[in-house]
PDB file of N, CA and C in Angstrom:
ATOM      1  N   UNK A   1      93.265  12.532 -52.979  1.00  0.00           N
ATOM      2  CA  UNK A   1      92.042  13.045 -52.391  1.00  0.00           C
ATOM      3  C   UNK A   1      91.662  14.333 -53.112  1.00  0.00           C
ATOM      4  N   UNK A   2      90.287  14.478 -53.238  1.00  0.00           N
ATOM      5  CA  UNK A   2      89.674  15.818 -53.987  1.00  0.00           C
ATOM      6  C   UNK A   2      89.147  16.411 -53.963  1.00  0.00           C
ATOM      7  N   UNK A   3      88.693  17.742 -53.475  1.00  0.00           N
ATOM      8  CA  UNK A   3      87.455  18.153 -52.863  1.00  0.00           C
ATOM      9  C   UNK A   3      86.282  17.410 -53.350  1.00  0.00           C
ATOM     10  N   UNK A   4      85.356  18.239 -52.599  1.00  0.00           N
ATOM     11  CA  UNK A   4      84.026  17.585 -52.653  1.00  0.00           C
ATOM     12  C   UNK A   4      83.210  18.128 -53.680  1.00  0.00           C
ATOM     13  N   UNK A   5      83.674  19.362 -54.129  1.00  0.00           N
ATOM     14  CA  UNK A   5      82.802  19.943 -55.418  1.00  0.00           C
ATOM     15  C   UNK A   5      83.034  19.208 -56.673  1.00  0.00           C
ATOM     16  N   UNK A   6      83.894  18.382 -56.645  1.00  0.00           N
ATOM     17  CA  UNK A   6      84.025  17.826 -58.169  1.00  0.00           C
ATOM     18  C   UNK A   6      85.490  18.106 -59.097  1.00  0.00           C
ATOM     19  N   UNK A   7      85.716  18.984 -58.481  1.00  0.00           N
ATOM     20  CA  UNK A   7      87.240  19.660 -59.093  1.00  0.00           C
ATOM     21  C   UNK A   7      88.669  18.413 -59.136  1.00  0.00           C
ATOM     22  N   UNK A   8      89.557  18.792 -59.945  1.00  0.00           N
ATOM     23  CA  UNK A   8      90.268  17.645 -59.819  1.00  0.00           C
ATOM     24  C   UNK A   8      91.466  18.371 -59.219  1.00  0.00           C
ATOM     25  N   UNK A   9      91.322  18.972 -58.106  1.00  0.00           N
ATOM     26  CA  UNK A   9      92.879  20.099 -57.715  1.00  0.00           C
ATOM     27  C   UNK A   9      93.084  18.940 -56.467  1.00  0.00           C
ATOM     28  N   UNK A  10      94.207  18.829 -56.943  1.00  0.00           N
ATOM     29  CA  UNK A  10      94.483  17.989 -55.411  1.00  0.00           C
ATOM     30  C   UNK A  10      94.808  18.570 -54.120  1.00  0.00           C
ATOM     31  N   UNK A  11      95.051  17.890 -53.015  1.00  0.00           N
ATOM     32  CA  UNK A  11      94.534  18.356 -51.671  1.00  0.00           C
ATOM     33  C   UNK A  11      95.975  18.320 -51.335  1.00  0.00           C
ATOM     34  N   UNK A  12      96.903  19.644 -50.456  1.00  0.00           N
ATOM     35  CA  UNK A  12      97.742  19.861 -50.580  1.00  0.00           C
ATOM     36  C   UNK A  12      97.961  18.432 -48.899  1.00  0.00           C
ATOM     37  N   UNK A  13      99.397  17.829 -49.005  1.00  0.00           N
ATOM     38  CA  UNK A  13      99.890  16.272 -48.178  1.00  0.00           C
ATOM     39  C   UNK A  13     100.231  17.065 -47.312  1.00  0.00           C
ATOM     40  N   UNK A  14     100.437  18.573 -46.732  1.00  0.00           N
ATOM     41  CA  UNK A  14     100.381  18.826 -45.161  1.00  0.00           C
ATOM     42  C   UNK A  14      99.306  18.866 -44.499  1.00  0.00           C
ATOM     43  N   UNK A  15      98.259  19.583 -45.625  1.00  0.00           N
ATOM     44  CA  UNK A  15      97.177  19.366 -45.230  1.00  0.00           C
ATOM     45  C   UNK A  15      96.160  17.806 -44.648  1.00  0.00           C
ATOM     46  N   UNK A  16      96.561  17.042 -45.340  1.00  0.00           N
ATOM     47  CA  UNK A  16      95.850  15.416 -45.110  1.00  0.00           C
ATOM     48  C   UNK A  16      96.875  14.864 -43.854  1.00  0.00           C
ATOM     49  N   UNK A  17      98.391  15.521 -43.535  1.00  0.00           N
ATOM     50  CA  UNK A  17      98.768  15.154 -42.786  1.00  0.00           C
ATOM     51  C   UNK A  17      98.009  15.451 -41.381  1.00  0.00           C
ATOM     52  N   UNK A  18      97.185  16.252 -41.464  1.00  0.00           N
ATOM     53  CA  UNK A  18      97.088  16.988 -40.136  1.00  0.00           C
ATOM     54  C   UNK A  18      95.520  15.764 -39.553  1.00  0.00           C
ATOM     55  N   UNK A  19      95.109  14.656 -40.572  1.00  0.00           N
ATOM     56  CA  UNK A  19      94.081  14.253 -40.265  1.00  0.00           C
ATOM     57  C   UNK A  19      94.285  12.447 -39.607  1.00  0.00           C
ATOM     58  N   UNK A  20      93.583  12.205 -38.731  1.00  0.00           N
ATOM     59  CA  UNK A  20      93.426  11.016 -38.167  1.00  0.00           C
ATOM     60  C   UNK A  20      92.987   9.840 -38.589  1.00  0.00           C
ATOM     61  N   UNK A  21      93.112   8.630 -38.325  1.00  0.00           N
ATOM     62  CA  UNK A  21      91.741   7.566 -38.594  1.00  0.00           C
ATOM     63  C   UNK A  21      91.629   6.381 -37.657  1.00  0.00           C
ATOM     64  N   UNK A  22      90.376   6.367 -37.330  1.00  0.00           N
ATOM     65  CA  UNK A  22      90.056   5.786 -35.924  1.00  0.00           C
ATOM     66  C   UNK A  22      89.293   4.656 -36.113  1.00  0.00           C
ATOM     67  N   UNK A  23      89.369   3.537 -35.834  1.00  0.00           N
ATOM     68  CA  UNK A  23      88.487   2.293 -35.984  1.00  0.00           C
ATOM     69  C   UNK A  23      88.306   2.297 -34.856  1.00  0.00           C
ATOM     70  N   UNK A  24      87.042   2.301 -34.315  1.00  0.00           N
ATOM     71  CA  UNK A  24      86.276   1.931 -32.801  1.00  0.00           C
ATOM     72  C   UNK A  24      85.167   1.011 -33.367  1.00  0.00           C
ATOM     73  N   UNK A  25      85.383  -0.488 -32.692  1.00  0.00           N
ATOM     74  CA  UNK A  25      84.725  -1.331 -32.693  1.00  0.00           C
ATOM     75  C   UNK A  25      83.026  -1.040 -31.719  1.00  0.00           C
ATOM     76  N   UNK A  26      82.043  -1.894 -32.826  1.00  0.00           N
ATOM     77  CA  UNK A  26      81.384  -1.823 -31.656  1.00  0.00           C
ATOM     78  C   UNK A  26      81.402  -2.571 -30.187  1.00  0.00           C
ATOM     79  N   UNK A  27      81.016  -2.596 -28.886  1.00  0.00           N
ATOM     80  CA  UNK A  27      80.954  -3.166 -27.436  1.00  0.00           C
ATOM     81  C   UNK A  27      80.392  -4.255 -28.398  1.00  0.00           C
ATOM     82  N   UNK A  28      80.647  -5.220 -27.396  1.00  0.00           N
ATOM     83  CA  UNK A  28      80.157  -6.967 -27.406  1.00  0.00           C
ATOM     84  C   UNK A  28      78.787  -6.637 -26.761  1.00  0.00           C
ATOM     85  N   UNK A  29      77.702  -7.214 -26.366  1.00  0.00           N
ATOM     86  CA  UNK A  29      76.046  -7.542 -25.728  1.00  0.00           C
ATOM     87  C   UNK A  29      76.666  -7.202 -24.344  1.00  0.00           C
ATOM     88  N   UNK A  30      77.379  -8.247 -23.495  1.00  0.00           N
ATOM     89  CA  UNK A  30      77.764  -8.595 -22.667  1.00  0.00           C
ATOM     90  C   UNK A  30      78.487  -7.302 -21.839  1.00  0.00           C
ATOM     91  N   UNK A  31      78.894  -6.565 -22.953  1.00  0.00           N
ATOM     92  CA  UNK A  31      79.491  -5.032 -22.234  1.00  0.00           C
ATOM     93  C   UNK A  31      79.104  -4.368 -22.201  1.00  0.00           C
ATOM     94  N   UNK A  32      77.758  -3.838 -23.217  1.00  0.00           N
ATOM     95  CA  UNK A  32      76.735  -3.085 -23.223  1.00  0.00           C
ATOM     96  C   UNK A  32      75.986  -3.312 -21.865  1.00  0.00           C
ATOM     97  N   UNK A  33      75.396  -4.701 -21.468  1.00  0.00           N
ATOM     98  CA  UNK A  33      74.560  -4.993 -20.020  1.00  0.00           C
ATOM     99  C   UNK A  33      75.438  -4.317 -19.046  1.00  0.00           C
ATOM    100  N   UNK A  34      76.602  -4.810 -19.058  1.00  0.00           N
ATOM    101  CA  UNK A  34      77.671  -4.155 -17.999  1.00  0.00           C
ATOM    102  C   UNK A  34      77.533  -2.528 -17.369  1.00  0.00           C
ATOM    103  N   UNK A  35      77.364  -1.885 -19.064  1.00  0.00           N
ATOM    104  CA  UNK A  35      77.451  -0.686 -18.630  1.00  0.00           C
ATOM    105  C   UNK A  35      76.151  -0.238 -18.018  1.00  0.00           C
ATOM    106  N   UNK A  36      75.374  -0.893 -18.877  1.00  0.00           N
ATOM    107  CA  UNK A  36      73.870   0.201 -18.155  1.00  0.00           C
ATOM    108  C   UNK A  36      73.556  -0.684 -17.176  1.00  0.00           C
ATOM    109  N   UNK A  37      73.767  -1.705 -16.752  1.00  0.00           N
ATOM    110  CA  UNK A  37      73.181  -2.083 -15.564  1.00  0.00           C
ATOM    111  C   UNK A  37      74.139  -1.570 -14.353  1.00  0.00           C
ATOM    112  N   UNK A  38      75.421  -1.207 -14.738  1.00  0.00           N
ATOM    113  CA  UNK A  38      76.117  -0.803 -13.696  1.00  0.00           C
ATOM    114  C   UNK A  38      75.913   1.039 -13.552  1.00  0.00           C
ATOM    115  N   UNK A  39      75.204   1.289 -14.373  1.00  0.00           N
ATOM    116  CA  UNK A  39      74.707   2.881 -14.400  1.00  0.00           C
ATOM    117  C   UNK A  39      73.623   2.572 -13.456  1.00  0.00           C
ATOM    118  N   UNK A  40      72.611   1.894 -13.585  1.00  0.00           N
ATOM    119  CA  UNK A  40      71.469   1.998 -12.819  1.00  0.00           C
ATOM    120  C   UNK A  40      71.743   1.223 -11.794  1.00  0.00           C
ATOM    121  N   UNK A  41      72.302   0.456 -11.030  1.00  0.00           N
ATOM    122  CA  UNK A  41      72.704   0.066  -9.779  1.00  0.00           C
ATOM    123  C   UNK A  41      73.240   0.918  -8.844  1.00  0.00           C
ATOM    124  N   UNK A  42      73.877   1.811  -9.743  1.00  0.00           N
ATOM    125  CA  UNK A  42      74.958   3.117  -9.132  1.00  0.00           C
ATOM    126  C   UNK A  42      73.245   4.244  -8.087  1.00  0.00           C
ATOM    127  N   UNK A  43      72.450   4.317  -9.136  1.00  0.00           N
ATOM    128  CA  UNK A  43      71.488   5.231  -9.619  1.00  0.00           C
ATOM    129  C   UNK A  43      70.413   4.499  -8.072  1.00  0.00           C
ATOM    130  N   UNK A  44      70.352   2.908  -8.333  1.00  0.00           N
ATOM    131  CA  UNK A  44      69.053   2.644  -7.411  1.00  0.00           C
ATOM    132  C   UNK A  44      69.905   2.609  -5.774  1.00  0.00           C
ATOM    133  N   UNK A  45      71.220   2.329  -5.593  1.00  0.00           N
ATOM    134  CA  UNK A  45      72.187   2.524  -4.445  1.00  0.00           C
ATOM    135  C   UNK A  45      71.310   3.989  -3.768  1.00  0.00           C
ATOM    136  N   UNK A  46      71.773   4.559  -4.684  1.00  0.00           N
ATOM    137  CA  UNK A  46      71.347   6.332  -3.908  1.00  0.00           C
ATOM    138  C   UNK A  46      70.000   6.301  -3.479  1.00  0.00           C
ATOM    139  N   UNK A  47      69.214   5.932  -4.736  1.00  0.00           N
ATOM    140  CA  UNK A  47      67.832   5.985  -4.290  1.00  0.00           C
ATOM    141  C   UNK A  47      67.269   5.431  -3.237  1.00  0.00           C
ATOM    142  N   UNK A  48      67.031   3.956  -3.570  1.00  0.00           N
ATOM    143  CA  UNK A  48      66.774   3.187  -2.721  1.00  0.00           C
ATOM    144  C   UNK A  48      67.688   2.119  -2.185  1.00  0.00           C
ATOM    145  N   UNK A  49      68.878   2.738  -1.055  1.00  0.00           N
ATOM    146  CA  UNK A  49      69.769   2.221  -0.285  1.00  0.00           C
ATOM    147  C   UNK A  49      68.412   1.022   0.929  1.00  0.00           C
ATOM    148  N   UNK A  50      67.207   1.383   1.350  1.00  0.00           N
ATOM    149  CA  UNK A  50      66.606   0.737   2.381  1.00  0.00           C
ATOM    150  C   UNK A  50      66.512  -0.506   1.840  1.00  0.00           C
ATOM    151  N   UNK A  51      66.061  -0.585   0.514  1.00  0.00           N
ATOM    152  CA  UNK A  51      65.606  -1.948  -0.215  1.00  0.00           C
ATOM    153  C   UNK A  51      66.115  -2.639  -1.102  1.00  0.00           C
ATOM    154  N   UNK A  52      66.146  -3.857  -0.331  1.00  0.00           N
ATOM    155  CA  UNK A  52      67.725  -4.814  -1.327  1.00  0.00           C
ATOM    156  C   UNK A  52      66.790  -5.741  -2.253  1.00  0.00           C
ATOM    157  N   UNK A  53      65.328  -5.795  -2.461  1.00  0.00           N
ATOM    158  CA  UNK A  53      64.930  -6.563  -3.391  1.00  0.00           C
ATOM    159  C   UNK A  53      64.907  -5.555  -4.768  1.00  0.00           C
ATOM    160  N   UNK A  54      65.349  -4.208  -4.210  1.00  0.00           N
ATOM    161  CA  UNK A  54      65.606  -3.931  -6.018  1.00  0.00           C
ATOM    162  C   UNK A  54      66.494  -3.905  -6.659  1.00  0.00           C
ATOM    163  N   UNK A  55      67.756  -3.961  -5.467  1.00  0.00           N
ATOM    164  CA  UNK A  55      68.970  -4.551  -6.224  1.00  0.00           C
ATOM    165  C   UNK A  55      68.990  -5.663  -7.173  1.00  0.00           C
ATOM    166  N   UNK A  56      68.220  -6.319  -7.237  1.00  0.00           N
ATOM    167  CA  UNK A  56      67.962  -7.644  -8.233  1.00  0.00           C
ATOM    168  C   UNK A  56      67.566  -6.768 -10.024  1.00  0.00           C
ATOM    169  N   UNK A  57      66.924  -6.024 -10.130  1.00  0.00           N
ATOM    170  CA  UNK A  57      66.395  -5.201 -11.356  1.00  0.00           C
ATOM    171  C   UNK A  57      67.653  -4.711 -11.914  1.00  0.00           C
ATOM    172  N   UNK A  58      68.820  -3.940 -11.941  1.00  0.00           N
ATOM    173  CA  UNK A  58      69.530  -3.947 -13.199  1.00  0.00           C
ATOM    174  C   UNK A  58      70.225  -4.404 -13.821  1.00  0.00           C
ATOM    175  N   UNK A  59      70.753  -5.833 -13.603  1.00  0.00           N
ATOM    176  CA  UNK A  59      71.014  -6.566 -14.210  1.00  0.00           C
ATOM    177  C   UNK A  59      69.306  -6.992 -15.298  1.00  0.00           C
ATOM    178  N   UNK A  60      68.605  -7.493 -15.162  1.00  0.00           N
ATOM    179  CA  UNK A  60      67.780  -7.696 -15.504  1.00  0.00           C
ATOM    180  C   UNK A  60      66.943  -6.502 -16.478  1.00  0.00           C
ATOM    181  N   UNK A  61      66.942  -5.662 -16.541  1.00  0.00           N
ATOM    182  CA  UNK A  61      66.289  -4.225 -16.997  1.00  0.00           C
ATOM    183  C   UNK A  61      67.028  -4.065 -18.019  1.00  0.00           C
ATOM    184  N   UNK A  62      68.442  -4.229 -17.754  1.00  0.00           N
ATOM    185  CA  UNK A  62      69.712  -4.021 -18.657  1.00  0.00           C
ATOM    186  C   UNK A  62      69.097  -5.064 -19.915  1.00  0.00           C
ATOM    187  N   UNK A  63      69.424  -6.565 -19.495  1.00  0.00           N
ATOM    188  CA  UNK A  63      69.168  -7.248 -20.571  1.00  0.00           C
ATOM    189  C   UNK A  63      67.799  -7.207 -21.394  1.00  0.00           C
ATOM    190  N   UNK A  64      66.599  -6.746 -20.814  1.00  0.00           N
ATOM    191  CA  UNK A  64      65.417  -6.354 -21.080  1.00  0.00           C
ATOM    192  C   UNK A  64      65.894  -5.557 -22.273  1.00  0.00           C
ATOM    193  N   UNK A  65      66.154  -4.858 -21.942  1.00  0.00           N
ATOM    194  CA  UNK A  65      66.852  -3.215 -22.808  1.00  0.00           C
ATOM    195  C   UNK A  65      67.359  -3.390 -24.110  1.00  0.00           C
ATOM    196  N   UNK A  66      68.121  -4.209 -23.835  1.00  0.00           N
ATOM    197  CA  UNK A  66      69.390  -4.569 -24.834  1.00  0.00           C
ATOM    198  C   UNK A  66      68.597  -5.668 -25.796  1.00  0.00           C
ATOM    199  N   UNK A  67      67.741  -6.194 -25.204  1.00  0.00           N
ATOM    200  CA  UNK A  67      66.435  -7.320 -25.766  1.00  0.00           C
ATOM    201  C   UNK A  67      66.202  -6.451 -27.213  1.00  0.00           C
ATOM    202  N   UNK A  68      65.144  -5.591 -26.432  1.00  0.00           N
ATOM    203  CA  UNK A  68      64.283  -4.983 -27.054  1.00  0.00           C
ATOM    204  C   UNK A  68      65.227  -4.084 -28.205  1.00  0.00           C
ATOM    205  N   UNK A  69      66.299  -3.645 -27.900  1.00  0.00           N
ATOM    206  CA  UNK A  69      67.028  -2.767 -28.921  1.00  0.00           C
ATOM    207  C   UNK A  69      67.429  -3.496 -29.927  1.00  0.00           C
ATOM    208  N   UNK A  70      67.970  -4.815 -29.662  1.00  0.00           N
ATOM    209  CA  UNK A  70      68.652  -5.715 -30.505  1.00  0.00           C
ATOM    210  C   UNK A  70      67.296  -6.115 -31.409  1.00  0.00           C
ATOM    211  N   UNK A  71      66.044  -6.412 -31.275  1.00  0.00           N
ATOM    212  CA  UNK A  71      64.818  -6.913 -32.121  1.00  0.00           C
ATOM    213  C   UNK A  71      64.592  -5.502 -32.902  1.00  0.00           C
ATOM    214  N   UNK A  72      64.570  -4.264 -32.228  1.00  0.00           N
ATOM    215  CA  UNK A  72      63.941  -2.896 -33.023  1.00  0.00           C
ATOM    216  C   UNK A  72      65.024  -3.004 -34.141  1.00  0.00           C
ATOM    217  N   UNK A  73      66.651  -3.100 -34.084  1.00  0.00           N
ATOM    218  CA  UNK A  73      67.451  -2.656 -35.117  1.00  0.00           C
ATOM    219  C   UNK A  73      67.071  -3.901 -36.264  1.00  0.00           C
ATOM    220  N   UNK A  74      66.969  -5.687 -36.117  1.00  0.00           N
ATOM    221  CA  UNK A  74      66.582  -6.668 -36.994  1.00  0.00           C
ATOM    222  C   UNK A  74      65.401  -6.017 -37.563  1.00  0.00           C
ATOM    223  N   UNK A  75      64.225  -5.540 -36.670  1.00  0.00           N
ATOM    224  CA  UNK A  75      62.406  -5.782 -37.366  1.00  0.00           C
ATOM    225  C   UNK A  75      61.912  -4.053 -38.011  1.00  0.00           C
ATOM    226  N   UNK A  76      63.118  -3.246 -37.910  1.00  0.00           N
ATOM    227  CA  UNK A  76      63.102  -2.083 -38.341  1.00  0.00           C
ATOM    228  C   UNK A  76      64.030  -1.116 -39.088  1.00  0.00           C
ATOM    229  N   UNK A  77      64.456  -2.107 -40.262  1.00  0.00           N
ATOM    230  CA  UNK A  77      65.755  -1.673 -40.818  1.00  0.00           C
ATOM    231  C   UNK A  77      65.781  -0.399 -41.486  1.00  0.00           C
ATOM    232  N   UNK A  78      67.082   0.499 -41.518  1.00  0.00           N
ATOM    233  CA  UNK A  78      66.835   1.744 -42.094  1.00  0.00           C
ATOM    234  C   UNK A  78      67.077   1.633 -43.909  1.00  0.00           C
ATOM    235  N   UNK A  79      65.820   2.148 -44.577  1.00  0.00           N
ATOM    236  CA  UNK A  79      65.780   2.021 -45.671  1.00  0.00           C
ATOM    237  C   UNK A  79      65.675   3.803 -46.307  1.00  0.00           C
ATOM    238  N   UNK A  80      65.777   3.832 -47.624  1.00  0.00           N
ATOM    239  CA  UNK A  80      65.483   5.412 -48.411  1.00  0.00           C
ATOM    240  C   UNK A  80      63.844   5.338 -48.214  1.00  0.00           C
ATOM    241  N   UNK A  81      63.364   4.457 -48.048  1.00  0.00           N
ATOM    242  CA  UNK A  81      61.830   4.715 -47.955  1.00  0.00           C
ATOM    243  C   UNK A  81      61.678   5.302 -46.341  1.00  0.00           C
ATOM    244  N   UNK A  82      62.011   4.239 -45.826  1.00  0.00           N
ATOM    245  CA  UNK A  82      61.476   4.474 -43.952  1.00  0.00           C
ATOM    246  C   UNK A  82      62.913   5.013 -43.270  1.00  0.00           C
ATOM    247  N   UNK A  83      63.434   6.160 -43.928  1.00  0.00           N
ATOM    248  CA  UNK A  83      64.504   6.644 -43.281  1.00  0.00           C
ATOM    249  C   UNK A  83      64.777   6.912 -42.126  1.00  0.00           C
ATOM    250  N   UNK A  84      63.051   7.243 -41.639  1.00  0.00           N
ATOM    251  CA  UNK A  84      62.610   7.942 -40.077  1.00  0.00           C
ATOM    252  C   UNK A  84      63.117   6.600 -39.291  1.00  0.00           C
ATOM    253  N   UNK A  85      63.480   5.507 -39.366  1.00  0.00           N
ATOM    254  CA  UNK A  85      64.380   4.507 -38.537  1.00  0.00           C
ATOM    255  C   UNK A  85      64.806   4.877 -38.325  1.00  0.00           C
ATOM    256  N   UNK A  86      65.640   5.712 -37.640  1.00  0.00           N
ATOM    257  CA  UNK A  86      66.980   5.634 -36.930  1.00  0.00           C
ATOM    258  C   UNK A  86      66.480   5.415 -35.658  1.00  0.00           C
ATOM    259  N   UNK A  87      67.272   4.436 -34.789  1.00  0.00           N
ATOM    260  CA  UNK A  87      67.311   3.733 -33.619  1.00  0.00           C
ATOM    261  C   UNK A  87      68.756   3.228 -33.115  1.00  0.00           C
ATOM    262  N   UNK A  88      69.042   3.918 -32.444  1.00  0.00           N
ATOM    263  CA  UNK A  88      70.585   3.670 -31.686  1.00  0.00           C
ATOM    264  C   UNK A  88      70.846   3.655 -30.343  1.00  0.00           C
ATOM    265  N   UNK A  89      72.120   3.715 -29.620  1.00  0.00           N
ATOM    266  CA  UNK A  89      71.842   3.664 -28.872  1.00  0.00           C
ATOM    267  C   UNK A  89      71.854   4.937 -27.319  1.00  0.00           C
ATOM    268  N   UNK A  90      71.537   5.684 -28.379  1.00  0.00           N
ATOM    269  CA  UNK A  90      71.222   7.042 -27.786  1.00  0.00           C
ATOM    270  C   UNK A  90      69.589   6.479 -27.365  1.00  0.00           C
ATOM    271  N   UNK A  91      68.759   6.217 -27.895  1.00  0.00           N
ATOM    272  CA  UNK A  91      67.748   5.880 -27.713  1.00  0.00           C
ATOM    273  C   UNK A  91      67.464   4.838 -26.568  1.00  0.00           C
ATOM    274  N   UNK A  92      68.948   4.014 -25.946  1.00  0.00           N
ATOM    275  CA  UNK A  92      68.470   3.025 -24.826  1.00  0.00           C
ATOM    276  C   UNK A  92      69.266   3.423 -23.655  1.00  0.00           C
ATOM    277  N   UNK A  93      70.066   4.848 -23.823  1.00  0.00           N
ATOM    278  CA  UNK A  93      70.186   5.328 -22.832  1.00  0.00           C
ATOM    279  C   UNK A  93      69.571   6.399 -22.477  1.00  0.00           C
ATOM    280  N   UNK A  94      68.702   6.503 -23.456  1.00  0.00           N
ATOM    281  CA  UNK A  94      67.102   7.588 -22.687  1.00  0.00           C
ATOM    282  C   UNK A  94      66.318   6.557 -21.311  1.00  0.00           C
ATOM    283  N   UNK A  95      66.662   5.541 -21.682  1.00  0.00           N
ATOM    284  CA  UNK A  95      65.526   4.704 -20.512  1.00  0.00           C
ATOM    285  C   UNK A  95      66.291   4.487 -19.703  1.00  0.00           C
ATOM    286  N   UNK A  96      67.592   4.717 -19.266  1.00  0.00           N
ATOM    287  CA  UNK A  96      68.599   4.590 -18.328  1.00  0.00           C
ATOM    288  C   UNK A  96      68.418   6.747 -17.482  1.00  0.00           C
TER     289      UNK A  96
END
């Protein structure tokens, strides 16, 4: 390993000892719905405990969600031209 300026001094092995490496997969579809629909069920409980026909909406809202995110990342790919893409999923837990 070598710094980043270009130099060829190598990087002292207590030092690289002290570093990690983490593979975190992405969630499956199916666990993604899980989570945010079980965020907003939590969310419409409090709110609206009187009315059980909106208990039906986060399951449904969820997959809506996850719809629409899954088509924006295919029909809006990040390129050096249209860099301003970025779309993640910081962006579909703004609507949560």
């Amino acid at each position: 390993m070598t710094p980043p300026n270009g130099e060829n001094n190598p990087v002292d092995t207590r030092f690289i000892s002290l570093f990690d490496c983490f593979n975190i997969t992405f969630p499956s579809e199916q666990t993604i719905k899980d989570i945010y629909s079980t965020i907003l069920s939590k969310y419409m409980d409090i709110k609206f405990s009187n009315l059980d026909w909106v208990r039906v909406f986060p399951e449904k809202l969820a997959a809506m969600t996850f719809q629409i995110y899954s088509t924006i990342n295919k029909s809006l790919p990040r390129t050096p031209i249209k860099f301003h893409y970025i779309f993640n999923m910081r962006e579909m837990s703004r609507v949560f």
